[in-house]
N, C-alpha and C. Protein backbone atom coordinates (compact mmCIF):
# COMPACT_ATOMS: atom_id res chain seq x y z
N UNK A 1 -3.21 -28.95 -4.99
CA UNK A 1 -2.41 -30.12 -4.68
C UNK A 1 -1.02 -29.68 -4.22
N UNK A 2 -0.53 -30.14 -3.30
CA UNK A 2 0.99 -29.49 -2.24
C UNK A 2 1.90 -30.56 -3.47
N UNK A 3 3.48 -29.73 -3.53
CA UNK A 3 4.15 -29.82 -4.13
C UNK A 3 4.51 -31.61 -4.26
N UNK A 4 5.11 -31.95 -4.99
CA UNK A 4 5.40 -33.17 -4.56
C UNK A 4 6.85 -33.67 -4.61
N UNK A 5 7.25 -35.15 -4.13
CA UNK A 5 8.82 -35.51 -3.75
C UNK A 5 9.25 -35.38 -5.44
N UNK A 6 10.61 -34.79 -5.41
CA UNK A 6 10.97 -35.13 -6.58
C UNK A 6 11.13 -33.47 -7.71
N UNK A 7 9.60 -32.33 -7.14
CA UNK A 7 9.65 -31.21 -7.53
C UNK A 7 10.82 -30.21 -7.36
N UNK A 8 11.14 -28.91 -7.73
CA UNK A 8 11.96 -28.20 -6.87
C UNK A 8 11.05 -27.32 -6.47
N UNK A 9 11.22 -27.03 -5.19
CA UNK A 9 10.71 -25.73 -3.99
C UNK A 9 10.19 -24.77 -4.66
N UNK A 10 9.62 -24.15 -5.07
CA UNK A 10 9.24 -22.98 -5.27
C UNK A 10 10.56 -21.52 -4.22
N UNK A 11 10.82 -21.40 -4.89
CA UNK A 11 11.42 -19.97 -3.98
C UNK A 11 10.12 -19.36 -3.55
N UNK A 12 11.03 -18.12 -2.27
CA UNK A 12 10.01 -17.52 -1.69
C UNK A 12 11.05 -16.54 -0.63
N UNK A 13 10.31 -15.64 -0.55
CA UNK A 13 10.69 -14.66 -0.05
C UNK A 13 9.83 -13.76 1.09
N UNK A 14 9.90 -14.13 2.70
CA UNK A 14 9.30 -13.66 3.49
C UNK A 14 9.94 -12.93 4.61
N UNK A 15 9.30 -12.24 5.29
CA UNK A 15 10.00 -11.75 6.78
C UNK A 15 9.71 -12.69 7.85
N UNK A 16 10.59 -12.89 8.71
CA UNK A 16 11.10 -13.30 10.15
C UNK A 16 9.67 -12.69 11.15
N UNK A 17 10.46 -13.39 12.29
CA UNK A 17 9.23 -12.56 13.61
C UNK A 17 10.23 -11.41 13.87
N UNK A 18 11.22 -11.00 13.08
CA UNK A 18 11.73 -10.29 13.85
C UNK A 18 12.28 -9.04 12.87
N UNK A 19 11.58 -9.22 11.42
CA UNK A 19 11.37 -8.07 10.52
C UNK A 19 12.08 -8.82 9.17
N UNK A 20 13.25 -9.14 9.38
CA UNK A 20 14.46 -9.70 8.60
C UNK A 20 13.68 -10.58 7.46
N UNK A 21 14.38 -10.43 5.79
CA UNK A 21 14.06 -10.77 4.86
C UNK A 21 14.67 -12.62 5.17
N UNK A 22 14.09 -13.41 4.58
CA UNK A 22 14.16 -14.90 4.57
C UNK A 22 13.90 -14.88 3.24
N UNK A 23 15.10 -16.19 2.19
CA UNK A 23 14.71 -16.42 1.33
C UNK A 23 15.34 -18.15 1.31
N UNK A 24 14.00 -18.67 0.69
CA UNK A 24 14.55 -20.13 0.69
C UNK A 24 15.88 -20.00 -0.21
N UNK A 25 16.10 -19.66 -1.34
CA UNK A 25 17.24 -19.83 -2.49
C UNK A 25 18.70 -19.19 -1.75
N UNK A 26 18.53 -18.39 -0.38
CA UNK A 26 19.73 -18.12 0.51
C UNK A 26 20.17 -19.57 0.97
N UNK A 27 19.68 -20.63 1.39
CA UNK A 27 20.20 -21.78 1.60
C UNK A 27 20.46 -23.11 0.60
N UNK A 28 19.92 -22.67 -0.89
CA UNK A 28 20.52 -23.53 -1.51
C UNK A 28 22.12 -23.99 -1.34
N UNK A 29 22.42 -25.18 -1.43
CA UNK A 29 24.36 -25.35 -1.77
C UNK A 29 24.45 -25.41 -0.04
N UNK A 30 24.34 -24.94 0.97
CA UNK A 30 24.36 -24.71 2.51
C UNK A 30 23.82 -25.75 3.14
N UNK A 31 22.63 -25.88 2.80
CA UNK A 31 22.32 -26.42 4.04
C UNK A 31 20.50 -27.08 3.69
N UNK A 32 20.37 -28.38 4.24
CA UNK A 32 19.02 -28.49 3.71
C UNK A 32 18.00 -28.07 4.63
N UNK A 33 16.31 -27.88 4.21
CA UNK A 33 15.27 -27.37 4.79
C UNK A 33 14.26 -28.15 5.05
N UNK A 34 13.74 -28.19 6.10
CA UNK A 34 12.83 -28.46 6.99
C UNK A 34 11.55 -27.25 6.76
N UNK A 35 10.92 -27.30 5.80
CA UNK A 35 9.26 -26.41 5.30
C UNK A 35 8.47 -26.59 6.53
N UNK A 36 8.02 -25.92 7.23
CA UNK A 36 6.98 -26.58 8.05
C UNK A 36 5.71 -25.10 8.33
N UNK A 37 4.66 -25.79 7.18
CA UNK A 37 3.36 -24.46 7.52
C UNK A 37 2.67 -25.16 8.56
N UNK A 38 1.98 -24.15 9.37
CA UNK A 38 1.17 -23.89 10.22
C UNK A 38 -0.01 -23.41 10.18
N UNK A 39 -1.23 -23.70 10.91
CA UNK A 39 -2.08 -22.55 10.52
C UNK A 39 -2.26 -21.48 11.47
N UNK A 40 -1.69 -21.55 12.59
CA UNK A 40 -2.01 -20.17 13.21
C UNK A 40 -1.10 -20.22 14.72
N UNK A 41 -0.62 -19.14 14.94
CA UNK A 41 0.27 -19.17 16.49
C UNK A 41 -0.85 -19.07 17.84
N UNK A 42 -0.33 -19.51 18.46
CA UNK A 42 -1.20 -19.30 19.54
C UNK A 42 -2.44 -20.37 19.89
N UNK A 43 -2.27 -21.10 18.92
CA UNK A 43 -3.44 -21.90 19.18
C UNK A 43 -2.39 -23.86 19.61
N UNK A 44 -3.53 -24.75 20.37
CA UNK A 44 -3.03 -25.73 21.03
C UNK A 44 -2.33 -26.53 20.32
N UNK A 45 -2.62 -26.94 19.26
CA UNK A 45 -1.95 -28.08 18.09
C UNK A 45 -0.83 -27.41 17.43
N UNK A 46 -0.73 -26.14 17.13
CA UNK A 46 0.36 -25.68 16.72
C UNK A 46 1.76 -25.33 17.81
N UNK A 47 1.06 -24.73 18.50
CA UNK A 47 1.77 -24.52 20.06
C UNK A 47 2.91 -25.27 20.30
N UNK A 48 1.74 -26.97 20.54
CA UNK A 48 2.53 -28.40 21.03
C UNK A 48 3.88 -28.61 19.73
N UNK A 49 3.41 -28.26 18.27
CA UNK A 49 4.15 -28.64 17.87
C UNK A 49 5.47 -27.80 17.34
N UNK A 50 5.34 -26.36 17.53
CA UNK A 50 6.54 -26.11 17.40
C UNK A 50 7.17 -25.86 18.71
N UNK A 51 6.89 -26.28 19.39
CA UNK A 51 7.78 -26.16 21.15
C UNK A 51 8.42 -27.68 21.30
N UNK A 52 7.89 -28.61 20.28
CA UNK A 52 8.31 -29.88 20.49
C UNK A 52 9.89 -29.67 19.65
N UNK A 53 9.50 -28.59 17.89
CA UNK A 53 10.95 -28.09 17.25
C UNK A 53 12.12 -27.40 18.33
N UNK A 54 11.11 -26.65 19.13
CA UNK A 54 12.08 -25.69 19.72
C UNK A 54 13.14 -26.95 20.79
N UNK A 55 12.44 -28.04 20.99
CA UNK A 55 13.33 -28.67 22.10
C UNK A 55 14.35 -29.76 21.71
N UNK A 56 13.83 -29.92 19.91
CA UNK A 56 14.72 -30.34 19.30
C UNK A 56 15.72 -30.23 18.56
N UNK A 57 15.95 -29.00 18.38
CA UNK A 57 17.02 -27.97 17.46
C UNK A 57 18.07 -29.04 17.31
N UNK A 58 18.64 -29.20 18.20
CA UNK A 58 20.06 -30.24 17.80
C UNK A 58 19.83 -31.09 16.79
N UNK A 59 18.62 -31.59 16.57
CA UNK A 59 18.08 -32.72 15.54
C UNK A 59 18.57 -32.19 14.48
N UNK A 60 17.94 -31.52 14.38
CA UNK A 60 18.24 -30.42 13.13
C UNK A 60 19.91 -30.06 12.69
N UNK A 61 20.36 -29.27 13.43
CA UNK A 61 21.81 -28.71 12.91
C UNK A 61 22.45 -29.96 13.22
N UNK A 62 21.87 -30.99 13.75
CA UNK A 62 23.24 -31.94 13.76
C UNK A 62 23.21 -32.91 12.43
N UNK A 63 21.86 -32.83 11.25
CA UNK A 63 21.64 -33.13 10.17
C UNK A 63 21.49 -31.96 9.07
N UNK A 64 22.79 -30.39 9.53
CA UNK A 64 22.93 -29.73 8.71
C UNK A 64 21.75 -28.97 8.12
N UNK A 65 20.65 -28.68 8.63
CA UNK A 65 19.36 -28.61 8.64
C UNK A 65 19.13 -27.38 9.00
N UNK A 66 18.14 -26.58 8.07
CA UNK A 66 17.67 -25.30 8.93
C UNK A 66 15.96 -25.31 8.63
N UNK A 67 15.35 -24.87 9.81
CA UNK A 67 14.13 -25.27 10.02
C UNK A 67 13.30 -24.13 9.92
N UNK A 68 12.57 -23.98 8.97
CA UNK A 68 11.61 -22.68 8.83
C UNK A 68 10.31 -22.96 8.51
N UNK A 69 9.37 -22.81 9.58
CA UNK A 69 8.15 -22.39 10.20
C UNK A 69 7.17 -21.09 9.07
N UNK A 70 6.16 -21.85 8.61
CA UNK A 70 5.09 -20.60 7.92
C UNK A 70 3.80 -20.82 8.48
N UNK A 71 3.32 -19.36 8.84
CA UNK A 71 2.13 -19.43 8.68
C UNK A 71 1.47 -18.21 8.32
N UNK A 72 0.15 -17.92 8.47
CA UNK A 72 -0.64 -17.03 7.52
C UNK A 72 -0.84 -15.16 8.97
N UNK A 73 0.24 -15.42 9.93
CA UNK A 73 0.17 -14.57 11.06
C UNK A 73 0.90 -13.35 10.15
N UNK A 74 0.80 -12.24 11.29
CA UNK A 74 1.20 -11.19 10.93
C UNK A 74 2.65 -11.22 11.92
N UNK A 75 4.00 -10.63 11.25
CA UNK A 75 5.08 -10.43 12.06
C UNK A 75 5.31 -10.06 13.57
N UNK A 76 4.42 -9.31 13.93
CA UNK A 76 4.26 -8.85 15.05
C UNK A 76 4.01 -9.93 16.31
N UNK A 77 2.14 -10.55 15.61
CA UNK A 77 2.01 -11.64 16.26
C UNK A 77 3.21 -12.85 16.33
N UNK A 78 3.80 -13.24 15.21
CA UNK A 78 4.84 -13.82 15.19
C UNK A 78 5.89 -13.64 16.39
N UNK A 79 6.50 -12.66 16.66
CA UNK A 79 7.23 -11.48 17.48
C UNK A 79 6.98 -12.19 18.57
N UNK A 80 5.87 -11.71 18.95
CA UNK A 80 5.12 -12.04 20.27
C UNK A 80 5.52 -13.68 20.73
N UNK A 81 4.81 -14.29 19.68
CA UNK A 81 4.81 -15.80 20.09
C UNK A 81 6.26 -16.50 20.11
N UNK A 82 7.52 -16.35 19.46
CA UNK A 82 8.50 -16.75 19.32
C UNK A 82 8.82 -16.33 20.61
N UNK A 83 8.70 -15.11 21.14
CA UNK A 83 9.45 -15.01 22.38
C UNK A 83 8.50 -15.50 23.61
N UNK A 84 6.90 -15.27 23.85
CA UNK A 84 6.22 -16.26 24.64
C UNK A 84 6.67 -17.66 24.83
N UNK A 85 6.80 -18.46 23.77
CA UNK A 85 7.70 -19.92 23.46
C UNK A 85 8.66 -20.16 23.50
N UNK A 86 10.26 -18.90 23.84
CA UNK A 86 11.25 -19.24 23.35
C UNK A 86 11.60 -20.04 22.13
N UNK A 87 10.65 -19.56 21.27
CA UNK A 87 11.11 -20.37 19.57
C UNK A 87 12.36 -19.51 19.54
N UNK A 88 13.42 -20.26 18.64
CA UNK A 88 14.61 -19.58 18.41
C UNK A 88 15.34 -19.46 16.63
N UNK A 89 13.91 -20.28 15.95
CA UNK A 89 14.03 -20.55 15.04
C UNK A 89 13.30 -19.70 14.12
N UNK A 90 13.27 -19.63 13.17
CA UNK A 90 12.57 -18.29 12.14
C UNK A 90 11.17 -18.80 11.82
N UNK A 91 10.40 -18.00 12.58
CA UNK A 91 8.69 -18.51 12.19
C UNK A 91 8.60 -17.21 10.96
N UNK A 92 7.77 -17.47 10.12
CA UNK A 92 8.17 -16.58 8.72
C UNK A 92 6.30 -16.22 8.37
N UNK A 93 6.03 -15.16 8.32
CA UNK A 93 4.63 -14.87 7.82
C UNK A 93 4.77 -14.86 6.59
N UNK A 94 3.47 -15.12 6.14
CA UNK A 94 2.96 -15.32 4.80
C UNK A 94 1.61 -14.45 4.97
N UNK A 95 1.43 -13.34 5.68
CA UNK A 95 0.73 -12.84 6.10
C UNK A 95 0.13 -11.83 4.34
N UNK A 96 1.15 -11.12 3.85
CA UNK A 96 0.96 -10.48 2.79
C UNK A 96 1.37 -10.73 1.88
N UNK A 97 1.28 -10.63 0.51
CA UNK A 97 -0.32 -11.26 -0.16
C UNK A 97 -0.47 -12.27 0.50
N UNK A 98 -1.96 -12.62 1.18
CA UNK A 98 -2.17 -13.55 1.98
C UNK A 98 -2.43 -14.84 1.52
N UNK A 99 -1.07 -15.82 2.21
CA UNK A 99 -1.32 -17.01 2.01
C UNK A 99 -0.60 -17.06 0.42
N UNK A 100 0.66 -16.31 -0.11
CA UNK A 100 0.59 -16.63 -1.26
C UNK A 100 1.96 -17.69 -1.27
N UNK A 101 2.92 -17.76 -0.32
CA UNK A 101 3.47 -19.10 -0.89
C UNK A 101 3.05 -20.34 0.24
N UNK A 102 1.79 -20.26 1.07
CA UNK A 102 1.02 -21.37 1.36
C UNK A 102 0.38 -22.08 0.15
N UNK A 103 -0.08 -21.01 -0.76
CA UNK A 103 -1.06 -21.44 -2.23
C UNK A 103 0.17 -22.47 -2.92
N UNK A 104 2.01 -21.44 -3.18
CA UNK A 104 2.55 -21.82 -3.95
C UNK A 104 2.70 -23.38 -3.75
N UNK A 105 2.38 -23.90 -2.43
CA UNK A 105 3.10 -25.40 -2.29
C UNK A 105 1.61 -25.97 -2.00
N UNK A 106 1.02 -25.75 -2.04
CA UNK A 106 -0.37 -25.98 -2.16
C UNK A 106 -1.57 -27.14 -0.89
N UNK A 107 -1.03 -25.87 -0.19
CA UNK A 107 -0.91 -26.06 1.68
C UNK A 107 -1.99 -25.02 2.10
N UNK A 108 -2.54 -24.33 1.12
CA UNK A 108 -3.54 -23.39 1.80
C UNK A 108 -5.29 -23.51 1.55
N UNK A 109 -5.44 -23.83 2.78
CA UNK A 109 -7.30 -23.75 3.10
C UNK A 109 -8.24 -22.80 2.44
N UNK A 110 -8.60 -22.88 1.36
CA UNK A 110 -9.10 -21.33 0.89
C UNK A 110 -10.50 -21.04 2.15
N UNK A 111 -11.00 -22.19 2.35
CA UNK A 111 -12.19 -22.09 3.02
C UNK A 111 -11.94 -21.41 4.71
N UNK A 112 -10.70 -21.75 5.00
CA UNK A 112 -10.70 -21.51 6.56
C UNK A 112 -9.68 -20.66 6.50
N UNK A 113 -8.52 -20.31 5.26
CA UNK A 113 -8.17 -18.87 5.07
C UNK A 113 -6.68 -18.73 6.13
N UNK A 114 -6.21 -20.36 6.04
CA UNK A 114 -4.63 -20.16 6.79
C UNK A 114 -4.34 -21.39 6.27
N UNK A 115 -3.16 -21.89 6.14
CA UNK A 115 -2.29 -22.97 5.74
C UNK A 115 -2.88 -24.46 6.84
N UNK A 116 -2.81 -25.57 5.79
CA UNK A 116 -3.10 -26.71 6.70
C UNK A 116 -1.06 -26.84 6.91
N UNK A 117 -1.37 -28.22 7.63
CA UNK A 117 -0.01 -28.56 7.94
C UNK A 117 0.64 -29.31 7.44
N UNK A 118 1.21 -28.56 6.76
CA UNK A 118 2.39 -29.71 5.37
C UNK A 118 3.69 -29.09 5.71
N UNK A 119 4.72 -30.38 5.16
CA UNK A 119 5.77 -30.28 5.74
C UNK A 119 6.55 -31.00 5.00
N UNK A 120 7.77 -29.77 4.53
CA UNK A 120 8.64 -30.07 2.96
C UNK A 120 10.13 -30.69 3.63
N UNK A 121 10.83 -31.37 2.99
CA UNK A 121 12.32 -31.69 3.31
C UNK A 121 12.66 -31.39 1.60
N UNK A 122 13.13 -30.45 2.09
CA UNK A 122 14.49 -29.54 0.77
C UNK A 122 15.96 -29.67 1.31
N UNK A 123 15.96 -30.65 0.10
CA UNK A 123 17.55 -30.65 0.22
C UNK A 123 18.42 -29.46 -0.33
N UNK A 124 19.86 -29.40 -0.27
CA UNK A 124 21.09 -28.60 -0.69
C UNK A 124 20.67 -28.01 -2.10
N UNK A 125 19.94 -28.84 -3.02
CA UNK A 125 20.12 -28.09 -4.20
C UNK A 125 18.72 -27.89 -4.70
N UNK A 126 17.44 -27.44 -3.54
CA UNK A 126 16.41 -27.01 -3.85
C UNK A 126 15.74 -28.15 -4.24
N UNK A 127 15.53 -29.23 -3.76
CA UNK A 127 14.50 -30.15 -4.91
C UNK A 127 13.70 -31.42 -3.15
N UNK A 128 12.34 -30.92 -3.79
CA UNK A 128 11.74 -31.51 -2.17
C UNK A 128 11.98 -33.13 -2.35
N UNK A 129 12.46 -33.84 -1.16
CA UNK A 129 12.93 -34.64 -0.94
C UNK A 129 11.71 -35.98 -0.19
N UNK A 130 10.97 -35.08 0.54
CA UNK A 130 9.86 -36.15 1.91
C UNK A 130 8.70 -34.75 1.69
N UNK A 131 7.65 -35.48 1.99
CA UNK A 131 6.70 -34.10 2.24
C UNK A 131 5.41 -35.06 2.92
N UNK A 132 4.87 -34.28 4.01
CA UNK A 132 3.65 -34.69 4.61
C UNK A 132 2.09 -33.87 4.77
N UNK A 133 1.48 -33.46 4.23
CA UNK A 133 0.58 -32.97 4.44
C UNK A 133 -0.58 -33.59 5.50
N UNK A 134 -0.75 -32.46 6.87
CA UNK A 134 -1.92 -33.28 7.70
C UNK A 134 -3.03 -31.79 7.57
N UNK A 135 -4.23 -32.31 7.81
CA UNK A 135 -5.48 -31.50 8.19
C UNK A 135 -5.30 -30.70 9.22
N UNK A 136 -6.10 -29.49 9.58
CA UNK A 136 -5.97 -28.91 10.75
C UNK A 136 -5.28 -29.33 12.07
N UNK A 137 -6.47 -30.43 12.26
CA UNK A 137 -6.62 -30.73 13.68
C UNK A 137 -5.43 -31.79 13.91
N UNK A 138 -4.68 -32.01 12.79
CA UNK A 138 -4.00 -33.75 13.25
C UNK A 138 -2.18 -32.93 13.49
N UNK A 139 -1.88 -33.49 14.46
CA UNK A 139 -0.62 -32.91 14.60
C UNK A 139 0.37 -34.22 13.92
N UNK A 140 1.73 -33.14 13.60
CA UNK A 140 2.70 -34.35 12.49
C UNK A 140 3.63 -35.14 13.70
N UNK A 141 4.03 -36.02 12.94
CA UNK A 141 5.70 -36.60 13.90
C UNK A 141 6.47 -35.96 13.68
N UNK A 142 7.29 -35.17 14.39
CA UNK A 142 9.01 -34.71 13.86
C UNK A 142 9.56 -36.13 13.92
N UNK A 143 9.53 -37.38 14.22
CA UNK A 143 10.76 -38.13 14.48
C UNK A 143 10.45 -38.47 12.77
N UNK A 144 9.04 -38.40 12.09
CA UNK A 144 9.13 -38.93 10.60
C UNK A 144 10.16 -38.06 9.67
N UNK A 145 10.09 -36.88 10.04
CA UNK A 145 10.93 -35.92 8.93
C UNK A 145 11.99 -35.89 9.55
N UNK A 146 12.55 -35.64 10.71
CA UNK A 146 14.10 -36.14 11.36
C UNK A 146 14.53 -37.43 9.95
N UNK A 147 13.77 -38.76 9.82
CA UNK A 147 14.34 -39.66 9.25
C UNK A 147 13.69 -39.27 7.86
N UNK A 148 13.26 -38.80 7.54
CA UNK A 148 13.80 -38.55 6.32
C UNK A 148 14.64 -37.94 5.80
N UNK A 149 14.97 -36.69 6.94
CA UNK A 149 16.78 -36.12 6.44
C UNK A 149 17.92 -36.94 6.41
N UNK A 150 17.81 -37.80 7.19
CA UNK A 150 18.56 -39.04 7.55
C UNK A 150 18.81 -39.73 5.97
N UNK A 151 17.78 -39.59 5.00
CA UNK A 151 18.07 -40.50 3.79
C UNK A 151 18.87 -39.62 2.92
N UNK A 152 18.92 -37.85 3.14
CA UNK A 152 19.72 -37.21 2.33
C UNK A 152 21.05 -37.63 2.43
């Protein structure tokens, strides 16, 4: 069962596409978070939807917002695809131990072995705020989690 409104975040600690340590508890007090797992780069439904983040960035920092991207890829592949896409934002593997803070928020497919698509709003002091969980195939709204930062 994925975390629910009202919980606090689980910390977590992953690498970037671009090697660099990421830790959610670095943005406590700063700045709130935008969770958003994935199940895999490169493929059409994920593609559409973080190129739709990449064209919305302003959404984001202009609601103090930092937006971090998981999925069950390896850094490299990550690497690759951020710069194929011009993503500019931190896509973060969960590649090793696999899938283990997809499990922690409880976003991961054991059967198909990558994160479905759930999607946390963490506010300033760690405690999830909005959360959406969709199935593989169903792509999310950003304009729904845009307004839910809107209620922080």
């Amino acid at each position: 069962m994925a975390i629910q409104v009202g919980e606090k975040a689980p910390d977590f600690e992953l690498k970037d596409n671009h090697g660099r340590t990421v830790k959610l508890s670095d943005f406590r007090g700063e700045k709130n978070v935008v969770l958003l797992f994935y199940p895999f780069a490169f493929t059409g439904v994920c593609t559409g939807e973080l190129c739709e983040l990449r064209d919305n960035l302003p959404r984001f920092a202009d609601r103090d917002t930092q937006l971090l991207a998981v999925s069950n890829d390896s850094v490299p592949t990550l690497r690759v695809f951020a710069e194929q896409e011009g993503l500019e934002y931190p896509l973060l593997s969960d590649f090793w131990p696999h899938g283990e803070v997809s499990r922690a928020y409880g976003v991961f497919a054991e059967d198909k072995g990558c994160a479905v698509r759930g999607t946390f709003v963490i506010d300033k002091e760690g405690v999830v705020r909005w959360t959406v969980v969709n199935g593989l195939p169903d792509a999310r709204d950003l304009n729904e989690y845009v307004e839910a930062l809107d209620t922080l």
